[in-house]
C-alpha atoms as a PDB file:
ATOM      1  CA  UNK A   1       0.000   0.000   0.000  1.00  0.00           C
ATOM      2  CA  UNK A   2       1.624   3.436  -0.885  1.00  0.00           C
ATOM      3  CA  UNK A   3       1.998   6.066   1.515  1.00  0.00           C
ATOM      4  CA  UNK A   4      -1.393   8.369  -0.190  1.00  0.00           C
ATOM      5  CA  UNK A   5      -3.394   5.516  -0.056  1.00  0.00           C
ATOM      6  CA  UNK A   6      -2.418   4.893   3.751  1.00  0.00           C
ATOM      7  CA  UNK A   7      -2.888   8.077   4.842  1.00  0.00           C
ATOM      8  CA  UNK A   8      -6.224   8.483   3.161  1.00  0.00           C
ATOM      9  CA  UNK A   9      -7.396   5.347   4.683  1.00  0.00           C
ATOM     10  CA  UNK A  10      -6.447   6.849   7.930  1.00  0.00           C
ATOM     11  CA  UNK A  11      -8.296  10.177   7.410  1.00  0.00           C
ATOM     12  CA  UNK A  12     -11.078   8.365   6.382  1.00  0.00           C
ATOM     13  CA  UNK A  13     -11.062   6.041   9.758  1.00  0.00           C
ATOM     14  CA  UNK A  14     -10.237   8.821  11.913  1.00  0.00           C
ATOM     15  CA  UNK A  15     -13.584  11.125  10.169  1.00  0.00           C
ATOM     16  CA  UNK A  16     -16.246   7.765  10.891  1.00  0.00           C
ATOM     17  CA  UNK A  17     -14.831   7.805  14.535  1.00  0.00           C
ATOM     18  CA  UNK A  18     -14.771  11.347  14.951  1.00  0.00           C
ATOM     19  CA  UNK A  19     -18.402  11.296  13.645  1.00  0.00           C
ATOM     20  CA  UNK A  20     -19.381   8.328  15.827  1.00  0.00           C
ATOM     21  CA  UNK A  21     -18.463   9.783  18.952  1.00  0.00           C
ATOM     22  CA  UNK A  22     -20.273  13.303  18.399  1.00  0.00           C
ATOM     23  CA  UNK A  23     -23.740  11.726  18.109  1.00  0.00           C
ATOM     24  CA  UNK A  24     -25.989  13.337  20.297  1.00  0.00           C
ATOM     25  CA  UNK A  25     -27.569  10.968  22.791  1.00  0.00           C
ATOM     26  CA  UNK A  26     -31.406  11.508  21.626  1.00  0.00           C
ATOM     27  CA  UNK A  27     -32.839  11.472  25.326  1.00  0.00           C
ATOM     28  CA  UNK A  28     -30.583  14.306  26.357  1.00  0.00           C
ATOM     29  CA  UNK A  29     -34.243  16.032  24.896  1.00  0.00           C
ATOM     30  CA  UNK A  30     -36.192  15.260  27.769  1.00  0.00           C
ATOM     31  CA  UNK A  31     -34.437  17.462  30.127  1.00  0.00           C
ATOM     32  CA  UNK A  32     -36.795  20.507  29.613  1.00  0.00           C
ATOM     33  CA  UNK A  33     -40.573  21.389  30.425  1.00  0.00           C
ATOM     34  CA  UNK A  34     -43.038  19.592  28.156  1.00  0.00           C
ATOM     35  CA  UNK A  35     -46.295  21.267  27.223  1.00  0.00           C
ATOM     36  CA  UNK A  36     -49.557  19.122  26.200  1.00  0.00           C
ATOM     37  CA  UNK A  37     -50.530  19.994  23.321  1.00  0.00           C
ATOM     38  CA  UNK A  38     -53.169  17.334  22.373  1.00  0.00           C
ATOM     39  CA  UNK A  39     -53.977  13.803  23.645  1.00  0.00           C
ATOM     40  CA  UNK A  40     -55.579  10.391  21.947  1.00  0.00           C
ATOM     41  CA  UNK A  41     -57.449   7.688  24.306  1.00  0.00           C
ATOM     42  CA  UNK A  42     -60.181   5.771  22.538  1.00  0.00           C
ATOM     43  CA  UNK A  43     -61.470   4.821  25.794  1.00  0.00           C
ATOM     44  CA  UNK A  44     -62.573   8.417  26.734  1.00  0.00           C
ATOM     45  CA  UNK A  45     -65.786   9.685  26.396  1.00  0.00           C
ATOM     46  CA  UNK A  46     -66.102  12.926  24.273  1.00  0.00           C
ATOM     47  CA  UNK A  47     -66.071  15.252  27.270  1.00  0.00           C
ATOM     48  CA  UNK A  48     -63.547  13.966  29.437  1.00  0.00           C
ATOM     49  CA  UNK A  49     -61.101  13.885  26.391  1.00  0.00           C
ATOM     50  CA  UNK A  50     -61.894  17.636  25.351  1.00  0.00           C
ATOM     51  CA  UNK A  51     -61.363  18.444  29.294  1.00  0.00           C
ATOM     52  CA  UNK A  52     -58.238  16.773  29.166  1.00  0.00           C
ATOM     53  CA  UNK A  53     -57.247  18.534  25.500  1.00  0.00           C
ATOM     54  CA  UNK A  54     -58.343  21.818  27.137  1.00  0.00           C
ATOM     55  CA  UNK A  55     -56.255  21.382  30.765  1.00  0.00           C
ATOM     56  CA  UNK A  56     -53.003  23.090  31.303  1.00  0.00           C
ATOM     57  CA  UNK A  57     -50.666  20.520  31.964  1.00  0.00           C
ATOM     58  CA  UNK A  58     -46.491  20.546  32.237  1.00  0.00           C
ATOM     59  CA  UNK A  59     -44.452  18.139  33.138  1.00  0.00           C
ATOM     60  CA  UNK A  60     -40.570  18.872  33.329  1.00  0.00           C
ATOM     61  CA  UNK A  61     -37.798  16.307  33.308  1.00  0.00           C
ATOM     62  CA  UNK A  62     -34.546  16.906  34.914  1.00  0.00           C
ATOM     63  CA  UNK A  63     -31.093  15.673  34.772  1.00  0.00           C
ATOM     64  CA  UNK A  64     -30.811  14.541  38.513  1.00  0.00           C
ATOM     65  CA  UNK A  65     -33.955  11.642  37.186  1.00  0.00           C
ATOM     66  CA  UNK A  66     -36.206  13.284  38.832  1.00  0.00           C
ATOM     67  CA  UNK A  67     -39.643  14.326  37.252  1.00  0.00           C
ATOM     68  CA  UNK A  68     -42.394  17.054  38.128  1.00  0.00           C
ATOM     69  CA  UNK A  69     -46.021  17.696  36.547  1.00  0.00           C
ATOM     70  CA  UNK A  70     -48.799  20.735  37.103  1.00  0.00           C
ATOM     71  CA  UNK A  71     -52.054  19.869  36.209  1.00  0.00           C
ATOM     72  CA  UNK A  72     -53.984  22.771  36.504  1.00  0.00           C
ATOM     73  CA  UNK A  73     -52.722  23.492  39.697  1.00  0.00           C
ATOM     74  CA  UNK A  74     -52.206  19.627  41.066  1.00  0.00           C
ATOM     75  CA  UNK A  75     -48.597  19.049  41.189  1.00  0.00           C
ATOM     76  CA  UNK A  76     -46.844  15.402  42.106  1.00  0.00           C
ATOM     77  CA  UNK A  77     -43.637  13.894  40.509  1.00  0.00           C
ATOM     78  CA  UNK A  78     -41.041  11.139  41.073  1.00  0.00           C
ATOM     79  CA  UNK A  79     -37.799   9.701  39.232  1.00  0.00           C
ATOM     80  CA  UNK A  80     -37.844   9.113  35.753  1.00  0.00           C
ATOM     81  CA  UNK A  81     -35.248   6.987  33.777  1.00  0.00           C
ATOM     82  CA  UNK A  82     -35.031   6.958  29.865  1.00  0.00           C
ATOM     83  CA  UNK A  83     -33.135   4.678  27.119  1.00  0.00           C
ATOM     84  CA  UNK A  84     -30.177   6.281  25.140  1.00  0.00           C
ATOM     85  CA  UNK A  85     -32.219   6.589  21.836  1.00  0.00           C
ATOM     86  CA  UNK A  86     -35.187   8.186  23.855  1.00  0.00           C
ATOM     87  CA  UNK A  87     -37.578   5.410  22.856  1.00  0.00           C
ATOM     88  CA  UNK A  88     -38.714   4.112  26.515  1.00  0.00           C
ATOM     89  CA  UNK A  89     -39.116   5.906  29.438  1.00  0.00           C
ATOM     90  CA  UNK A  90     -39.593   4.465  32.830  1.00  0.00           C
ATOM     91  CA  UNK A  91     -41.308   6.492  35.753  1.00  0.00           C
ATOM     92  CA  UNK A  92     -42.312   5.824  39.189  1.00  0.00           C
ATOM     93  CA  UNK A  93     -44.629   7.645  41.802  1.00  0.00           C
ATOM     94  CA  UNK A  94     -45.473   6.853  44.860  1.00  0.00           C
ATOM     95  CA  UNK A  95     -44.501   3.341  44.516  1.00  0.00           C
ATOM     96  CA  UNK A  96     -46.132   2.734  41.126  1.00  0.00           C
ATOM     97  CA  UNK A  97     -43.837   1.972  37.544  1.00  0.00           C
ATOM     98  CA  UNK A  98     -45.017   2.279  34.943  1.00  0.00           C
ATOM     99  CA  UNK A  99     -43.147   2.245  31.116  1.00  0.00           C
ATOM    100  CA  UNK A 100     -44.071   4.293  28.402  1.00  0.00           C
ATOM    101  CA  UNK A 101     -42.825   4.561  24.767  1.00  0.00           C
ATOM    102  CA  UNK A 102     -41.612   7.574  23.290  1.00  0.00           C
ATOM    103  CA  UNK A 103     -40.630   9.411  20.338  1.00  0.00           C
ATOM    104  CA  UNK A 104     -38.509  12.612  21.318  1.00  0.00           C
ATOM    105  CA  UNK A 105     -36.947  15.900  19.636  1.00  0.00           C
ATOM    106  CA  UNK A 106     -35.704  19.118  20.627  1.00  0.00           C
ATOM    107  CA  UNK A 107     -39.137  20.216  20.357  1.00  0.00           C
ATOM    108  CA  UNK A 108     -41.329  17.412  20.459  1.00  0.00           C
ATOM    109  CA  UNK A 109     -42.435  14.372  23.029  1.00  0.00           C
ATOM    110  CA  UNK A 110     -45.287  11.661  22.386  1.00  0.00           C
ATOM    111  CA  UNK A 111     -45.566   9.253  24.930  1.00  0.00           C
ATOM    112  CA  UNK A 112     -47.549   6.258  24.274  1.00  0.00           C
ATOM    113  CA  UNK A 113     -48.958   2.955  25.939  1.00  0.00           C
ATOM    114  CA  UNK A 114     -50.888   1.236  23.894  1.00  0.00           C
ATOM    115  CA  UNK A 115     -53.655   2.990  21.758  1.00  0.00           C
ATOM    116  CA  UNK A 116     -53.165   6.033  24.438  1.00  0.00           C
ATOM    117  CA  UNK A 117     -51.066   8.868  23.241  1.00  0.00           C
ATOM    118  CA  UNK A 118     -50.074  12.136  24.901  1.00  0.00           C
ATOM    119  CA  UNK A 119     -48.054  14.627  22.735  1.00  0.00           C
ATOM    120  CA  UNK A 120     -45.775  17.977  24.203  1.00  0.00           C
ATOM    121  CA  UNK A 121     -44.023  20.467  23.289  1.00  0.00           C
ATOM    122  CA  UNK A 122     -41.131  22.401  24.394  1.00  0.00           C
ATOM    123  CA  UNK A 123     -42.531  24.711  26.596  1.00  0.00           C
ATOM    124  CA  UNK A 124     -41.464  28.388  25.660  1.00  0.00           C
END
């Protein structure tokens, strides 16, 4: 192998690890306040569903694991923990786990169980 095609070869390794190692860990997006911004649950009637659509509801994540929610003035929380691709998070209250998917962004957060869906936004 001549020396050009060595060090290209090198370059070339040393660019794909560079690259590799500055992917952003997607669930570094959770740490912020979420918004609601609309919710799907087959199993509610019409009117609690457009109460629920219509509530002002925030729940912020933070980097210690901890988690905090206001809904409409009733606050609770506990420890969260999410995967590296921010696909799954885990939370538990007051004894209770309970596993939700997600899909996360900068900017948005669906969580999921099921047919249920809640979609967020950052909140501004």
């Amino acid at each position: 192998m001549n020396k050009i095609t060595q060090i290209g070869l090198i370059t070339l390794v040393s660019v794909v690890l560079f690259a590799t190692a500055c992917k952003k860990n997607a669930s570094n997006n959770i740490y912020n306040s979420w918004t609601l911004t609309d919710v799907q649950m087959p199993n509610l009637d019409s009117v609690a569903l457009s109460q629920m659509k219509a509530a002002d509801v925030v729940y912020t994540f933070s980097k210690d694991g901890s988690y905090s929610y206001n809904i409409q003035g009733t606050k609770g929380g506990g420890t969260f923990s999410i995967n590296y691709e921010g696909t799954q998070i885990t939370t538990t209250e007051e004894g209770q786990t309970e596993t939700l998917d997600a899909q996360l962004s900068e900017t948005s957060l669906t969580l999921s169980k099921g047919p249920e869906k809640m979609m967020f936004t950052v909140k501004k």
